[in-house]
N, C-alpha and C. Protein backbone atom coordinates (compact mmCIF):
# COMPACT_ATOMS: atom_id res chain seq x y z
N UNK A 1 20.27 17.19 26.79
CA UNK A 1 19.33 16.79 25.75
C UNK A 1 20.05 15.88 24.75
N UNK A 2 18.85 15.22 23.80
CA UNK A 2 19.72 13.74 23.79
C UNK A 2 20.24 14.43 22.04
N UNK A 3 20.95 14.23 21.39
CA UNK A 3 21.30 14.66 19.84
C UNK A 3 20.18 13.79 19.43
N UNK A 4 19.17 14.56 17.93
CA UNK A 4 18.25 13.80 17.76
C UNK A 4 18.64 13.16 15.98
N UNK A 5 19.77 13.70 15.81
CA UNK A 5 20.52 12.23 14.61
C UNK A 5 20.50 11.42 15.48
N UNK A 6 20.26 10.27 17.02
CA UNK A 6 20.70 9.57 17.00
C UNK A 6 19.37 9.38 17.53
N UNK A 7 18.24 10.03 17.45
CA UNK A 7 17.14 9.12 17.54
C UNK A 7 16.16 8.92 16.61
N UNK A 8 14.62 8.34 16.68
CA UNK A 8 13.58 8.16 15.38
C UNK A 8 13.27 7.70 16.33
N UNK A 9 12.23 9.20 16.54
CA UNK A 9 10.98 9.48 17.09
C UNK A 9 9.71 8.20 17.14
N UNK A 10 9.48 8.25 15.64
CA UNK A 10 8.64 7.30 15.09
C UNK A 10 9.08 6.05 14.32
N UNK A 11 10.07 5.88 15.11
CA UNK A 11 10.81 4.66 14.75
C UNK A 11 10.28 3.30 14.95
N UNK A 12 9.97 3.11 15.71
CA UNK A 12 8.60 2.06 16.42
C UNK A 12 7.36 1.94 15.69
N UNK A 13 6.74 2.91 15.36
CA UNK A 13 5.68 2.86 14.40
C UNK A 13 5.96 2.14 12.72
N UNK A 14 7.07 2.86 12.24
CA UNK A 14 7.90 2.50 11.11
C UNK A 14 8.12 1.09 11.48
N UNK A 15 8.73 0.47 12.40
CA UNK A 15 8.96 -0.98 12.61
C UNK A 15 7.99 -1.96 13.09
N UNK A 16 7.12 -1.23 13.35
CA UNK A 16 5.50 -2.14 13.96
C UNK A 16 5.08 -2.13 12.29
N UNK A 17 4.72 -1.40 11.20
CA UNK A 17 3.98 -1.74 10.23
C UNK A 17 5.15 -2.29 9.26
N UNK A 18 6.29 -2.47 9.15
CA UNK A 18 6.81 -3.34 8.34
C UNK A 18 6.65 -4.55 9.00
N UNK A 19 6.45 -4.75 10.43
CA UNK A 19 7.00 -6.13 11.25
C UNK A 19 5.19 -6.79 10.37
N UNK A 20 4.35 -5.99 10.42
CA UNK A 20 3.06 -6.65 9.95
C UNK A 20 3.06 -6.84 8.63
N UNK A 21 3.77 -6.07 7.82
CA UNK A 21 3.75 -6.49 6.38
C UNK A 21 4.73 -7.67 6.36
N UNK A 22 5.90 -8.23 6.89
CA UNK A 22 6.36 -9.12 6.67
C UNK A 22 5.55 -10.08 7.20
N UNK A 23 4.70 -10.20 8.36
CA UNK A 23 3.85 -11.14 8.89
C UNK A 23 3.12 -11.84 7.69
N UNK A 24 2.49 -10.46 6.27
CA UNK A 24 1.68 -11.34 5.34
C UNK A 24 2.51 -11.55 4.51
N UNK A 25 3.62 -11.47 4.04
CA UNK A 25 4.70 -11.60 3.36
C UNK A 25 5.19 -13.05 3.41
N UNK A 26 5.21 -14.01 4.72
CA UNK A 26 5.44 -14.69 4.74
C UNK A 26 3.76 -15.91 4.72
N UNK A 27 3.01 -15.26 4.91
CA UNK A 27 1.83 -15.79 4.47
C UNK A 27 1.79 -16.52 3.58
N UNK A 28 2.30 -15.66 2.07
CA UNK A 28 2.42 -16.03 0.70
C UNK A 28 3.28 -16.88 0.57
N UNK A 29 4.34 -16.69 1.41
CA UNK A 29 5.57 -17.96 0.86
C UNK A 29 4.73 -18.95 1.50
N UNK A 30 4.24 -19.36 2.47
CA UNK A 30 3.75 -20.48 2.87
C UNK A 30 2.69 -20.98 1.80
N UNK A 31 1.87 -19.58 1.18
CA UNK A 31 0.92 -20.34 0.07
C UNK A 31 1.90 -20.50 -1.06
N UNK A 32 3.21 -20.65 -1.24
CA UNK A 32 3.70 -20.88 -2.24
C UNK A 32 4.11 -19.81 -3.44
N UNK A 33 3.44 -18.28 -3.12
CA UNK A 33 3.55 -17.10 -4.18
C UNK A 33 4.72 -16.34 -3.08
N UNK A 34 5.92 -16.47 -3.22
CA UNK A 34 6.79 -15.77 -2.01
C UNK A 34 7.00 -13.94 -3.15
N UNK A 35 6.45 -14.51 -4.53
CA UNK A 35 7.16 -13.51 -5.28
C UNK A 35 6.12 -12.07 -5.57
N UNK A 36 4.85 -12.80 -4.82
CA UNK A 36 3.78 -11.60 -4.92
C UNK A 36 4.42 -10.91 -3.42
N UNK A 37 4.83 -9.12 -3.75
CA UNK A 37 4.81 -8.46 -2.87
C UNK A 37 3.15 -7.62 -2.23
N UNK A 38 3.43 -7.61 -0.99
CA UNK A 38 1.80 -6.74 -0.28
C UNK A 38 1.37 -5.53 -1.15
N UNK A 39 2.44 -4.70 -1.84
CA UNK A 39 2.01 -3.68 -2.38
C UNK A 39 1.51 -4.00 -3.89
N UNK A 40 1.26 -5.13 -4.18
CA UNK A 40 0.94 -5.62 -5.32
C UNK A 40 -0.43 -6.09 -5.32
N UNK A 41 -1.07 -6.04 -4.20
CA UNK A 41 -2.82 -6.80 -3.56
C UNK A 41 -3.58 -6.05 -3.72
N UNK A 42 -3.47 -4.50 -3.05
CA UNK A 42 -4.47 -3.66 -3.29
C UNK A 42 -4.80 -3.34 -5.20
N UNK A 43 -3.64 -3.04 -6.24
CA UNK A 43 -3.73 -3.07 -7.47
C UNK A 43 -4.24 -4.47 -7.70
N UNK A 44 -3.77 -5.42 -7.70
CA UNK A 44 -4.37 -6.19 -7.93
C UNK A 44 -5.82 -7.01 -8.04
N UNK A 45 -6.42 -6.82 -6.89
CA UNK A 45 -7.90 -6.48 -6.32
C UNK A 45 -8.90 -5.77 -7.01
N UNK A 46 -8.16 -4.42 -7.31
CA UNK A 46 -8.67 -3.06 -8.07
C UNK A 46 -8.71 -3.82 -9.60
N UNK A 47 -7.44 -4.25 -10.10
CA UNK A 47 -7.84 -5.04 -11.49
C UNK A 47 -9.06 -5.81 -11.73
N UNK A 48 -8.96 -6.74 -10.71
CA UNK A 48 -10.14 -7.54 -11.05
C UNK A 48 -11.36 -7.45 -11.18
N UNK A 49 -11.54 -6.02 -10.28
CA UNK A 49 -13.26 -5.48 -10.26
C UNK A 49 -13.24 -4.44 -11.03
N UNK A 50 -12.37 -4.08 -11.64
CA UNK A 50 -12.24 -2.92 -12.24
C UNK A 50 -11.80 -2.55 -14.33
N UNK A 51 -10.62 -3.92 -14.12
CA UNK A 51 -10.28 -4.17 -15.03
C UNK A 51 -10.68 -3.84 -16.84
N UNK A 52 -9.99 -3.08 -17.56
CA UNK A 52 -8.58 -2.41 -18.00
C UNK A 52 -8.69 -1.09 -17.41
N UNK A 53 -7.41 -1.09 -16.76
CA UNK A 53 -7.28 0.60 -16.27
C UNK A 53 -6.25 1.19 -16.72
N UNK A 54 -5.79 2.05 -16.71
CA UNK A 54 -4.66 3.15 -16.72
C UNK A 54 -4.15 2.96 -15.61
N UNK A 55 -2.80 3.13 -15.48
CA UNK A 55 -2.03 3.48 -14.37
C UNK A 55 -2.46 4.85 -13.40
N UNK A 56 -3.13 5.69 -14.54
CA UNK A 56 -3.53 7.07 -13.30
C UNK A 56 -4.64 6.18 -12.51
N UNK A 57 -5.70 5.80 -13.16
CA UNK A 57 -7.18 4.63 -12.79
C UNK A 57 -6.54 4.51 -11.69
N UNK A 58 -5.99 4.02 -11.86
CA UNK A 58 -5.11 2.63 -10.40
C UNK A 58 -4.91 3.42 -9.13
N UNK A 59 -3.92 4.43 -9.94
CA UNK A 59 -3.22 5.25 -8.54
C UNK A 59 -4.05 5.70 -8.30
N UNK A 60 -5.12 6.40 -8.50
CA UNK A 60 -6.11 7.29 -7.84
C UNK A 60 -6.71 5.76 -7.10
N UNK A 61 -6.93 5.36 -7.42
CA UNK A 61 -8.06 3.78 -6.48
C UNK A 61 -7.28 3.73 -5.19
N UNK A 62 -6.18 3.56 -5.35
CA UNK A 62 -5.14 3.07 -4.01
C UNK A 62 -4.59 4.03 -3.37
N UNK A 63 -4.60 5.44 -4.00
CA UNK A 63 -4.25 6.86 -3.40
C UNK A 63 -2.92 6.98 -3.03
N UNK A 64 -2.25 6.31 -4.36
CA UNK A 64 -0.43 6.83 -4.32
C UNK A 64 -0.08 7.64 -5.69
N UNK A 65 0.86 8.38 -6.11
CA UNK A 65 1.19 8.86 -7.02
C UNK A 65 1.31 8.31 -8.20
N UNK A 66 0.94 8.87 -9.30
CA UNK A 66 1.35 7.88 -10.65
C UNK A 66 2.45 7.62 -10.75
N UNK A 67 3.80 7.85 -10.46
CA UNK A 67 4.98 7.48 -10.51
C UNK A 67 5.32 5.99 -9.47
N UNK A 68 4.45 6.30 -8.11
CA UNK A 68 4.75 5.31 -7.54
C UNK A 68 4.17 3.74 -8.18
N UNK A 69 2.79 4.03 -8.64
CA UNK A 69 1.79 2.81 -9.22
C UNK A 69 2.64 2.54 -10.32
N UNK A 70 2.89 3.16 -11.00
CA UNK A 70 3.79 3.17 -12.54
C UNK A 70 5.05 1.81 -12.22
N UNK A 71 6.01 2.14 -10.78
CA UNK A 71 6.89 1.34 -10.70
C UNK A 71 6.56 0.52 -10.26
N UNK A 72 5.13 0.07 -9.36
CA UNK A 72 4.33 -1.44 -8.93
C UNK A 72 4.03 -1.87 -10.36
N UNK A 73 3.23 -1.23 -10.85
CA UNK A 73 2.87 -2.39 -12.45
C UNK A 73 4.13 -2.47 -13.20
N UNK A 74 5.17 -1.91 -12.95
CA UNK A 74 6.31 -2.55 -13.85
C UNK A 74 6.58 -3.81 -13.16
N UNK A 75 6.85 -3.89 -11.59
CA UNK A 75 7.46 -5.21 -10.80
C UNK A 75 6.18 -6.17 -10.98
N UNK A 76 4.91 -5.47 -11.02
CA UNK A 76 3.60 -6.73 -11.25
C UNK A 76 4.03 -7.38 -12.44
N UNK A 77 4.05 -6.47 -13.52
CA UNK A 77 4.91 -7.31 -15.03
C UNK A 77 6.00 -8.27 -14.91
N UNK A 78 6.86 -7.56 -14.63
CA UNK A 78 8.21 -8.58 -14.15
C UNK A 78 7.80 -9.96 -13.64
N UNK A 79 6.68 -10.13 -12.58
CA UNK A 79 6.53 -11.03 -12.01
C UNK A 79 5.28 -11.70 -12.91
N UNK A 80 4.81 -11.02 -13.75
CA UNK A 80 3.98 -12.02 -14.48
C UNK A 80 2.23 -11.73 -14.13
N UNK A 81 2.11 -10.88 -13.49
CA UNK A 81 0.58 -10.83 -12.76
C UNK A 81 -0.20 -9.78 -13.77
N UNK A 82 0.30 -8.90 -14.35
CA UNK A 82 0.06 -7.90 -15.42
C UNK A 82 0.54 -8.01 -16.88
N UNK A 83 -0.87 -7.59 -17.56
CA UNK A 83 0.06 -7.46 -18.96
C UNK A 83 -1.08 -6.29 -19.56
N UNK A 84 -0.46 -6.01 -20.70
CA UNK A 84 -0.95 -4.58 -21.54
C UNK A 84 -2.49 -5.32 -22.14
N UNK A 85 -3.59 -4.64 -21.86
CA UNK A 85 -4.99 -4.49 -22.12
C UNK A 85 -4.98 -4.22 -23.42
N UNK A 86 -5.75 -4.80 -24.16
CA UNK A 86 -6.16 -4.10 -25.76
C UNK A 86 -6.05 -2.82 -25.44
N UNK A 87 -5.29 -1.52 -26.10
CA UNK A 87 -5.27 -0.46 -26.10
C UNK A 87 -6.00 0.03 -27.13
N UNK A 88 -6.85 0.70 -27.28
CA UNK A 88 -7.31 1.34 -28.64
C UNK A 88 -6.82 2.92 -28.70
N UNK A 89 -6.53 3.09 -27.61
CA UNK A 89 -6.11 4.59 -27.98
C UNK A 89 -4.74 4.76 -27.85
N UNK A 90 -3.71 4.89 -28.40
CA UNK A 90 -2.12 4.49 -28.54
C UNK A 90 -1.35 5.53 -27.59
N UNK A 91 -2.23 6.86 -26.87
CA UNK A 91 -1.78 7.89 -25.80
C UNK A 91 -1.72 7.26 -24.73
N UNK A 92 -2.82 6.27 -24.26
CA UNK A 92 -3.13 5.95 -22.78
C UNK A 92 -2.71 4.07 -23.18
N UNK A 93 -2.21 3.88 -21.75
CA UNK A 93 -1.82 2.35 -22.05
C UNK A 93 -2.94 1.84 -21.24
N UNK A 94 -3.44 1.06 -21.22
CA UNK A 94 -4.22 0.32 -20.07
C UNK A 94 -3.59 -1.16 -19.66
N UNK A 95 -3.77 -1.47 -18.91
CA UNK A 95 -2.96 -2.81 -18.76
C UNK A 95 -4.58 -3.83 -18.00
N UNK A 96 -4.32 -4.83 -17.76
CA UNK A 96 -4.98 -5.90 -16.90
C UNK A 96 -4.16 -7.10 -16.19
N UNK A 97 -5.09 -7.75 -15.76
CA UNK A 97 -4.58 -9.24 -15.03
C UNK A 97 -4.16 -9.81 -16.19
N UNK A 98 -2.48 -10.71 -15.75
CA UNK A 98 -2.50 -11.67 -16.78
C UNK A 98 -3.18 -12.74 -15.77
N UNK A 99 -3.11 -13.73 -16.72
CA UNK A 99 -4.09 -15.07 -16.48
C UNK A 99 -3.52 -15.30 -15.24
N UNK A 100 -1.96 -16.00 -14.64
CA UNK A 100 -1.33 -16.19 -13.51
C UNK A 100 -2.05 -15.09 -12.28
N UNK A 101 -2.33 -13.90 -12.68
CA UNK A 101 -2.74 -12.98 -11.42
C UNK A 101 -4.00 -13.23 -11.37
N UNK A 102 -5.00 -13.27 -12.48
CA UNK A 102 -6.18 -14.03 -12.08
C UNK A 102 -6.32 -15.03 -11.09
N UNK A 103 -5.71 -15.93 -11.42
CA UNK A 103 -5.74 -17.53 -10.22
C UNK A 103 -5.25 -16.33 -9.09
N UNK A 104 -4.59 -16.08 -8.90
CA UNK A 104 -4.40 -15.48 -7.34
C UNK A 104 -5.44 -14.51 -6.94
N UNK A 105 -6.02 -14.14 -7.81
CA UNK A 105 -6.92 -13.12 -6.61
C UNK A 105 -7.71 -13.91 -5.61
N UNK A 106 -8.32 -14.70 -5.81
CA UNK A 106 -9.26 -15.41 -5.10
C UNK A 106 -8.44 -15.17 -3.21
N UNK A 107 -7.13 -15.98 -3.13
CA UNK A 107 -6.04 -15.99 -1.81
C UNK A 107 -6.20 -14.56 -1.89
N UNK A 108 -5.55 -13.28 -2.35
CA UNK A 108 -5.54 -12.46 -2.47
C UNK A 108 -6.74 -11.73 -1.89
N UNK A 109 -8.01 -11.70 -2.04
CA UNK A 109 -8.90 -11.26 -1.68
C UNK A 109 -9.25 -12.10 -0.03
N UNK A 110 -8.97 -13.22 -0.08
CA UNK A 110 -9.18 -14.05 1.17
C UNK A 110 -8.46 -13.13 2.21
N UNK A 111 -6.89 -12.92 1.65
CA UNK A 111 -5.97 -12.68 2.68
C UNK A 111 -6.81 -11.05 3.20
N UNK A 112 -6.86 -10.07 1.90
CA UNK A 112 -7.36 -8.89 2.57
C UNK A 112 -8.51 -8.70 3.57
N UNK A 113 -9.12 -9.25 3.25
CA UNK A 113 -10.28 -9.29 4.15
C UNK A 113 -10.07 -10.10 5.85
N UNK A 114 -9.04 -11.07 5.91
CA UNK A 114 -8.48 -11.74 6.91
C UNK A 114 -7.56 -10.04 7.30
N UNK A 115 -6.48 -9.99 6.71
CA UNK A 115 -5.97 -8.92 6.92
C UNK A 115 -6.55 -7.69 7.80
N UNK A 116 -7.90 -7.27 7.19
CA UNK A 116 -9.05 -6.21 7.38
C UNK A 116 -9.18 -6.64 9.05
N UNK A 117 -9.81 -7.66 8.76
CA UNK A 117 -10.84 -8.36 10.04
C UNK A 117 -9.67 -7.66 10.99
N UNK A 118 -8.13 -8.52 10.97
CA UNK A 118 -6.80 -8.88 11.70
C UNK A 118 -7.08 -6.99 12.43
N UNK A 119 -6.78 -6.41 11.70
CA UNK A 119 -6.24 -4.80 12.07
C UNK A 119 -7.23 -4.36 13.11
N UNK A 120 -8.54 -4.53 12.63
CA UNK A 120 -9.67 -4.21 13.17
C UNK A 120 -9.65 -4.77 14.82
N UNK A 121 -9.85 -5.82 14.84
CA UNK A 121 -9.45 -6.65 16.02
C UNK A 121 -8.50 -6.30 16.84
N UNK A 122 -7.20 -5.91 16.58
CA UNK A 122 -6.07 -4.96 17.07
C UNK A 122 -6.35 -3.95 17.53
N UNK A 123 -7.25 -2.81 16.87
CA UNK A 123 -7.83 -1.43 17.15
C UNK A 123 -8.37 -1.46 18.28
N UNK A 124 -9.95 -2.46 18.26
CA UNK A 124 -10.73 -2.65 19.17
C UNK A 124 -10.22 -2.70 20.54
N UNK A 125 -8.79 -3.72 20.35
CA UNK A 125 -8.22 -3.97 22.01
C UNK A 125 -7.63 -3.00 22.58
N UNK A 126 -7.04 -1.89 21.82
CA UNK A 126 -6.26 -1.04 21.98
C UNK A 126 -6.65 0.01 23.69
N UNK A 127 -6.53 0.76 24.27
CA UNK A 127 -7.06 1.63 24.71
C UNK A 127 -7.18 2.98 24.13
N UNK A 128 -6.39 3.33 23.39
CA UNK A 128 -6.61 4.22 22.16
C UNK A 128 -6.31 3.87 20.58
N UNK A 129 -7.81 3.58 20.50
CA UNK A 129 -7.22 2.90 18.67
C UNK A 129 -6.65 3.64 18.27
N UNK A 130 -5.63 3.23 17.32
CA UNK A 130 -4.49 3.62 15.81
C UNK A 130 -5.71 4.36 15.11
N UNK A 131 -6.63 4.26 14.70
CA UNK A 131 -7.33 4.84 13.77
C UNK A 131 -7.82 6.32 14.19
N UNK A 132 -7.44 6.67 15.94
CA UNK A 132 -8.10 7.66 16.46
C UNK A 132 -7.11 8.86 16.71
N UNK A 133 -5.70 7.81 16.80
CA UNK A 133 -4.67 8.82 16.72
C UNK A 133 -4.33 9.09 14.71
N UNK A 134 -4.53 8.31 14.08
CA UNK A 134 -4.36 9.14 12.97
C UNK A 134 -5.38 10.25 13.13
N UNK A 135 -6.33 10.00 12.76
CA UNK A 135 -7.81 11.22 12.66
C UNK A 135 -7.38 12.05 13.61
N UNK A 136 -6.99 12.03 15.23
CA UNK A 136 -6.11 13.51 15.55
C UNK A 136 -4.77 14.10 14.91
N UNK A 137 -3.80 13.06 14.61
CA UNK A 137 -2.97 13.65 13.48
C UNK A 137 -3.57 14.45 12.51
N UNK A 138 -4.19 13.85 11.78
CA UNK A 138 -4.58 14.38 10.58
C UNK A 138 -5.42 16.20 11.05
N UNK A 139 -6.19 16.00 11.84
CA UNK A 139 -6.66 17.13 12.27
C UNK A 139 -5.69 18.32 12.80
N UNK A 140 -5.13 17.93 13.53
CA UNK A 140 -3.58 18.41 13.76
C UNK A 140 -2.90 19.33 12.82
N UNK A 141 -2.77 18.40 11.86
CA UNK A 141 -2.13 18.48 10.54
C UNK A 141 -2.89 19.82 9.45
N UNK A 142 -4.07 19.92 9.73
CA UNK A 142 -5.12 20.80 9.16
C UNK A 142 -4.84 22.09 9.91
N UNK A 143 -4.55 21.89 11.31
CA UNK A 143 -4.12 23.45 11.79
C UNK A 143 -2.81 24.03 11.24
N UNK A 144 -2.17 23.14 11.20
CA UNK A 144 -0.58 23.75 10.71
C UNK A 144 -0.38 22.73 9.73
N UNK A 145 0.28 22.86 8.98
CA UNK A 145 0.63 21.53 8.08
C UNK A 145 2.21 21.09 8.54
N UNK A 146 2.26 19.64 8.07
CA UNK A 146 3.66 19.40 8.84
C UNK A 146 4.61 20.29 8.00
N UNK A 147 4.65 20.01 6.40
CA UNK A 147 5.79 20.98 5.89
C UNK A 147 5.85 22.63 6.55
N UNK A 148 4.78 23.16 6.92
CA UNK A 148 5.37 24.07 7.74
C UNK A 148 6.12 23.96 9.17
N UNK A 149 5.63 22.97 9.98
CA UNK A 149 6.12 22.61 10.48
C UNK A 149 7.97 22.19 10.90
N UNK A 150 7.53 21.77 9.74
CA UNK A 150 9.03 21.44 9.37
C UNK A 150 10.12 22.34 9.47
N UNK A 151 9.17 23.40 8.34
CA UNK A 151 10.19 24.43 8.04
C UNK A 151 10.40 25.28 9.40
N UNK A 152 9.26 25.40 10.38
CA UNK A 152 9.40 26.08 11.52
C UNK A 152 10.99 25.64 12.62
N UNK A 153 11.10 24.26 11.98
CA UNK A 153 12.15 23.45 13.35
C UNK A 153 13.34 23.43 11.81
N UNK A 154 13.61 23.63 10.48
CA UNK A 154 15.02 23.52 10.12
C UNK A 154 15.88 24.74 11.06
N UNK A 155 17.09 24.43 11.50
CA UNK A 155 18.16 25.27 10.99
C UNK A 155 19.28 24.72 10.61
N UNK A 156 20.04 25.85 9.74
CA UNK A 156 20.79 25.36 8.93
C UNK A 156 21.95 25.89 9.36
């Protein structure tokens, strides 16, 4: 039996969805924004139809943790696409589009929906769509949960 430090199982999966995020990654450099990252589109998107939110707002929209959204709207800032919303209540910050992230949604929204179409199209050809093995994962996952799981296969 093979030592499994020297394998990843789901190593292929992990390298099929970065190989597609760099696919739109380089999208942008060709439109000239190399500095907008993918995880910056879905918030971004959410701003515009949504706009002033809270960082919790956000994370709940895109369904990642407030800590994680917290460190995207800091790098959205950095890069200029976000800035702090009239706050009236000095507990909760709200932020919005700065003007620069405005002009981009328009590509931004183009790309997702190209994006959308792209995945969809992929599924269809498949002989077992990606979308059918998550939904058995996930069901899976409802009989046992993986952290038990987990804990079933440590030893120490």
């Amino acid at each position: 039996m093979a030592d499994l430090l020297d394998s990843s199982h789901w190593g292929p999966v992990w390298a099929l969805l970065h190989g597609l995020d760099r696919d739109i990654a380089a999208l942008y450099d060709e439109a000239g924004i190399g500095d907008v990252r993918t995880r910056f589109v879905g918030p971004m998107i959410q701003l515009s139809r949504h706009e002033p939110m809270t960082i919790q707002q956000l994370a709940g929209r895109i369904s990642v943790t407030h800590s994680a959204m917290s460190q995207t709207v800091a790098a959205m800032r950095r890069a200029g696409l976000v800035e702090d919303a009239d706050n009236v209540d000095g507990r909760t910050r709200r932020i919005k589009l700065s003007g620069r992230g405005r002009e981009l949604v328009p590509f931004l929204v183009a790309e997702w929906r190209a994006t959308e179409t792209t995945v969809r199209e992929l599924d269809a050809e498949l002989p077992y769509p990606l979308t059918a093995v998550v939904e058995d994962i996930r069901r899976a996952l409802e009989r046992r949960s993986f952290a038990d799981r987990l804990r079933a296969n440590l030893t120490l």
